[in-house]
C-alpha atoms as a PDB file:
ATOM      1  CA  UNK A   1       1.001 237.795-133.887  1.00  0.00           C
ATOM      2  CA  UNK A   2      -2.213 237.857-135.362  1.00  0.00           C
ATOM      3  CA  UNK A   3      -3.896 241.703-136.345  1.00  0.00           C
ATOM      4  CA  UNK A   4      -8.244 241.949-137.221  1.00  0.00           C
ATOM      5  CA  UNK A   5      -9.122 245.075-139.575  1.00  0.00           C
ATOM      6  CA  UNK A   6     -12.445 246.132-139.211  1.00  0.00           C
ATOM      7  CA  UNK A   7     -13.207 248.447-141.755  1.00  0.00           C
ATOM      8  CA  UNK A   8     -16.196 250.831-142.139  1.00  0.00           C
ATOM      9  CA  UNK A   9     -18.441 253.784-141.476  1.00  0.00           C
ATOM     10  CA  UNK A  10     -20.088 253.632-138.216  1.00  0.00           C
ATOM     11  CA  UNK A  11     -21.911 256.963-138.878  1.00  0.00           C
ATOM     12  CA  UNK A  12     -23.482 254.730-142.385  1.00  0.00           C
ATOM     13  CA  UNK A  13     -25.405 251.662-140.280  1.00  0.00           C
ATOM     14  CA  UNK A  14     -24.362 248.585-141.631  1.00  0.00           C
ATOM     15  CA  UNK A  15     -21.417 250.054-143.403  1.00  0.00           C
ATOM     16  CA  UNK A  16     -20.047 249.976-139.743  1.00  0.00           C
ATOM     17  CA  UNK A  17     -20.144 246.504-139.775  1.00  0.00           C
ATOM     18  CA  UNK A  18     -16.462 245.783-139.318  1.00  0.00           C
ATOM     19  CA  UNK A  19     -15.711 248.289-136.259  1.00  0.00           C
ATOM     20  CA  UNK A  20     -18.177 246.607-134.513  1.00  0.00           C
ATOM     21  CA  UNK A  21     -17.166 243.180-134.593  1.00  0.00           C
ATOM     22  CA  UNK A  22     -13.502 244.728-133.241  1.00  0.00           C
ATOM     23  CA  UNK A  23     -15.667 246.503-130.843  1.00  0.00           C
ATOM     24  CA  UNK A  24     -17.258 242.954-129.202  1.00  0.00           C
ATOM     25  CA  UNK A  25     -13.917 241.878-129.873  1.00  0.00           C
ATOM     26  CA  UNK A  26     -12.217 243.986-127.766  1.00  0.00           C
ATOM     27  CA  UNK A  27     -14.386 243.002-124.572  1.00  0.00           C
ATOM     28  CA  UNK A  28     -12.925 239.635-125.081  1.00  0.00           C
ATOM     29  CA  UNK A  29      -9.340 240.230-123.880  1.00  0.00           C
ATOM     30  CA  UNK A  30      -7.930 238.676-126.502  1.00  0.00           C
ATOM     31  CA  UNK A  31      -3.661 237.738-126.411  1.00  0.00           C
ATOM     32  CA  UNK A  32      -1.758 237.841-129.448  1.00  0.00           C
ATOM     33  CA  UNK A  33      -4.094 239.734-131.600  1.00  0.00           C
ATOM     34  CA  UNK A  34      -3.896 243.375-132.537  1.00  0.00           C
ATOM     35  CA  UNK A  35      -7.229 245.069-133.052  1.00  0.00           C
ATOM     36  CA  UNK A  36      -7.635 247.419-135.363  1.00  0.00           C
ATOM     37  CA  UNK A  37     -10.360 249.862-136.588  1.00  0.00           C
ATOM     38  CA  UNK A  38     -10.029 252.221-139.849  1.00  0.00           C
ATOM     39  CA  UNK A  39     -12.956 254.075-141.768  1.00  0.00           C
ATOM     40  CA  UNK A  40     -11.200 252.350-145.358  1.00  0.00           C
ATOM     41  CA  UNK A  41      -8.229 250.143-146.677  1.00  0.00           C
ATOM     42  CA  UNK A  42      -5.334 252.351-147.444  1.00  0.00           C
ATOM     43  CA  UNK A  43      -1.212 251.763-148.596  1.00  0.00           C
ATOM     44  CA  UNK A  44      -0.173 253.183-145.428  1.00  0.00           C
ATOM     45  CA  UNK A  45      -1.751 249.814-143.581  1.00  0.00           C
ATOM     46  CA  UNK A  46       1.261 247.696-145.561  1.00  0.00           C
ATOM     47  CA  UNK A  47       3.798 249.071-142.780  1.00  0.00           C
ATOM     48  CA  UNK A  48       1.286 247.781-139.973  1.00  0.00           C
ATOM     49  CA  UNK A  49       0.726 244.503-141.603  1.00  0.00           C
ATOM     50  CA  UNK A  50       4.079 243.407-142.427  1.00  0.00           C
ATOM     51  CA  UNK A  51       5.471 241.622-139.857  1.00  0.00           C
ATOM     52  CA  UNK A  52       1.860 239.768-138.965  1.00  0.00           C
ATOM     53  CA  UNK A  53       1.371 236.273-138.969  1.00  0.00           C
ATOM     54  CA  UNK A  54      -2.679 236.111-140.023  1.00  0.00           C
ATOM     55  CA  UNK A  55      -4.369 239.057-141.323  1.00  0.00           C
ATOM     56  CA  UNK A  56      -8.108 238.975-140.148  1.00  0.00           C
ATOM     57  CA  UNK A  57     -10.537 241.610-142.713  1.00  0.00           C
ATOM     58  CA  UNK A  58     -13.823 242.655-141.312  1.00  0.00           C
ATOM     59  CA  UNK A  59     -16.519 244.916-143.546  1.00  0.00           C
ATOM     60  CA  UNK A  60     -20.310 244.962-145.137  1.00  0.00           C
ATOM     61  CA  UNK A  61     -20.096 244.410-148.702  1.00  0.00           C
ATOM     62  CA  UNK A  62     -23.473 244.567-151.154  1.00  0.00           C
ATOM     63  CA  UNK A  63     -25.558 241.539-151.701  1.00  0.00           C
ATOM     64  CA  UNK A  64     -27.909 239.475-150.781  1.00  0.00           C
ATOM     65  CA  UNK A  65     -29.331 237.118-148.725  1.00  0.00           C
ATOM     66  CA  UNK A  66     -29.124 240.760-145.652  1.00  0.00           C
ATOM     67  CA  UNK A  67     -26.743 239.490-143.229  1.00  0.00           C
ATOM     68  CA  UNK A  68     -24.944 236.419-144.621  1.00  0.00           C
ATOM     69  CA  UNK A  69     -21.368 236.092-144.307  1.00  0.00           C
ATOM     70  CA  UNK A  70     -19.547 235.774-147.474  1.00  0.00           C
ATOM     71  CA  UNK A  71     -15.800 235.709-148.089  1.00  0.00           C
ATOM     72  CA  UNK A  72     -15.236 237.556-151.324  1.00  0.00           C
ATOM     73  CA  UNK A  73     -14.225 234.879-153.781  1.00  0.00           C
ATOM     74  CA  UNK A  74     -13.491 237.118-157.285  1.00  0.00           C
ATOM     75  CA  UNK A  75     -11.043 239.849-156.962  1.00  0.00           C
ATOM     76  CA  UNK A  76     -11.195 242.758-159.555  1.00  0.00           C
ATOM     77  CA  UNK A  77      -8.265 244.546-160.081  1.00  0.00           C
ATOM     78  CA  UNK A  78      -8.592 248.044-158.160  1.00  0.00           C
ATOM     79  CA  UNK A  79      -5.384 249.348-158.753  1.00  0.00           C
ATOM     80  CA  UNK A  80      -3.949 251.610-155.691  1.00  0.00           C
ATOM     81  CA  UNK A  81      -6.347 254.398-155.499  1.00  0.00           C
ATOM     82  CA  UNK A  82      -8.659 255.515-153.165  1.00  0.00           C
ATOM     83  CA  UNK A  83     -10.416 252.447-151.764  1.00  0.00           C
ATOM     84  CA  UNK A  84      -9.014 249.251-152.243  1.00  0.00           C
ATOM     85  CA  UNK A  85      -9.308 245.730-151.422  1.00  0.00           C
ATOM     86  CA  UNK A  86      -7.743 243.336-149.293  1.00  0.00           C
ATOM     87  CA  UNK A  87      -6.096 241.449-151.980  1.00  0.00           C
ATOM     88  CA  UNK A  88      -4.417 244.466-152.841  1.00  0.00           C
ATOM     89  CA  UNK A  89      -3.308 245.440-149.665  1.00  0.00           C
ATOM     90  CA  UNK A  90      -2.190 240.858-149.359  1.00  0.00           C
ATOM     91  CA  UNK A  91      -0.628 241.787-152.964  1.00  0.00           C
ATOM     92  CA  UNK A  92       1.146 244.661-151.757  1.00  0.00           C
ATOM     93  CA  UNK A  93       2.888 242.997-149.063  1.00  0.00           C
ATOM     94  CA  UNK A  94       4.085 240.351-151.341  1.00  0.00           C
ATOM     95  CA  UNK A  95       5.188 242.316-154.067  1.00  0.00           C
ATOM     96  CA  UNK A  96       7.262 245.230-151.429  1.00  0.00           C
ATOM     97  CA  UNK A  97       8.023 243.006-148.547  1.00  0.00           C
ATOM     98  CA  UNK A  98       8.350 239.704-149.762  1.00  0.00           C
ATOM     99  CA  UNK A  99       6.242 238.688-146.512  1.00  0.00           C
ATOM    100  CA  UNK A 100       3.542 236.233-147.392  1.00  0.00           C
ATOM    101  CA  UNK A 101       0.839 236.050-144.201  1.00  0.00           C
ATOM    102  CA  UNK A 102      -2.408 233.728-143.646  1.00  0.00           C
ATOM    103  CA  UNK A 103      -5.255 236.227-144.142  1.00  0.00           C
ATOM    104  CA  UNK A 104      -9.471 235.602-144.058  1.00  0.00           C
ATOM    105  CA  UNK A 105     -11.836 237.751-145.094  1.00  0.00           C
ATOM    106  CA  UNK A 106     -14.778 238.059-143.342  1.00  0.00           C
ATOM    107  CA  UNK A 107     -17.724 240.310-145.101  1.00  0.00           C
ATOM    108  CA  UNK A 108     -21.761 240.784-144.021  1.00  0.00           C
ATOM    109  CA  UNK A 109     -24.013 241.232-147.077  1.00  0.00           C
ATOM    110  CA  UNK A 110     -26.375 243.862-146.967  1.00  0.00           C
ATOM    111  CA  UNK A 111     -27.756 246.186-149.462  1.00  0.00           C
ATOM    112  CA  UNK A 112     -28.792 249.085-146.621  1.00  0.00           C
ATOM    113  CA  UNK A 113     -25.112 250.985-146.243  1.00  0.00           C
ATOM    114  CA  UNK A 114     -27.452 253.767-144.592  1.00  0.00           C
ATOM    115  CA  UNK A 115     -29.319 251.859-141.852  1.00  0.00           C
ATOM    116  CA  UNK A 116     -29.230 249.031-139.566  1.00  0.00           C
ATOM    117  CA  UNK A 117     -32.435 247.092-140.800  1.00  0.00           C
ATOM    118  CA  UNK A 118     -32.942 244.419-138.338  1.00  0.00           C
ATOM    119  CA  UNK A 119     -30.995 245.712-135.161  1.00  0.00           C
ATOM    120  CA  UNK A 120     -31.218 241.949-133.779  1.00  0.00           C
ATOM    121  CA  UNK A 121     -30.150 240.213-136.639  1.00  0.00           C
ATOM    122  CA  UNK A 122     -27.398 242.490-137.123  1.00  0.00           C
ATOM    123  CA  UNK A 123     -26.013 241.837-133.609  1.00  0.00           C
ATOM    124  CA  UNK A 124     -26.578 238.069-133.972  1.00  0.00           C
ATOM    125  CA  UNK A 125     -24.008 238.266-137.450  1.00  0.00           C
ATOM    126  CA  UNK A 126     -21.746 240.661-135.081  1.00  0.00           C
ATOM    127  CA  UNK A 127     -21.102 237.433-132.343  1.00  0.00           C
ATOM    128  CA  UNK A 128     -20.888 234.896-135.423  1.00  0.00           C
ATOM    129  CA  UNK A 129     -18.572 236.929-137.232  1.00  0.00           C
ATOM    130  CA  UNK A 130     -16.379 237.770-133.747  1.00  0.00           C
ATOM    131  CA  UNK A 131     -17.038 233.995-132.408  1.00  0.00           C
ATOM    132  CA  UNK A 132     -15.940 232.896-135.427  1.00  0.00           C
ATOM    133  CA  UNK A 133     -12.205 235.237-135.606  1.00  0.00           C
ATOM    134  CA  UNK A 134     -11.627 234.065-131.829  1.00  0.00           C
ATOM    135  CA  UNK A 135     -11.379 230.309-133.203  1.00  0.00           C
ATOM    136  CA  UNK A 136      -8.938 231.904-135.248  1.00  0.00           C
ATOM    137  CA  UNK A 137      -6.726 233.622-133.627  1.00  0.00           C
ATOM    138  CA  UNK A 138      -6.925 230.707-130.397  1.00  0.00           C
END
């Protein structure tokens, strides 16, 4: 079974990136695929993701060109704290559970966590970003 995080603030604009990809998502009726929303990464999510075949992340992360889709390529060590990454939560799950799933990373760039700049634009990177996760998960 496949599971999609979508990760955010909806109350913080484009910071609420990730819930609402899960939330066109979810008017799609999708089989096999758990949907998921959460306002940040957190340990706890290990015991949901263990026994998933593909683990889909959806956020906004800061950068630039506003509303291209990136997939993080460096990964800082965050240690487990507060917020953390993906990676840790995909290192986790090797490290405790020996389970070893197919995971993307999906991530908007944006530098307005506050607002929703371009309300069309934004939409338009919503349907990429959830056209893109059904291809995956089909």
């Amino acid at each position: 079974m496949n599971i999609v995080i979508g990760y955010g603030n909806d109350l913080r604009g484009e910071d609420g990136f990730g819930l609402a990809v899960i939330d066109y998502l979810l008017q799609k009726n999708l089989k096999n695929t758990k949907l998921v929303k959460t306002f940040q990464l957190t340990p706890e999510l290990t015991l949901e993701l263990e026994h998933h075949k593909q683990i889909i992340f959806v956020d906004s992360a800061l950068g630039s060109p506003h509303y291209s889709v990136a997939t993080p390529l460096k990964q800082e060590h965050q240690g487990y704290s507060h917020h953390i990454s993906p990676h840790t939560l995909i290192s986790m799950l090797n490290k405790l559970y020996n389970s070893y799933p197919k995971y993307l990373i999906y991530s908007i760039l944006t530098d307005a966590f506050d607002t929703i700049q371009d309300e069309i634009a934004y939409k338009n990177s919503i349907k990429i970003v959830g056209d893109q996760i059904i291809k995956s998960v089909i």
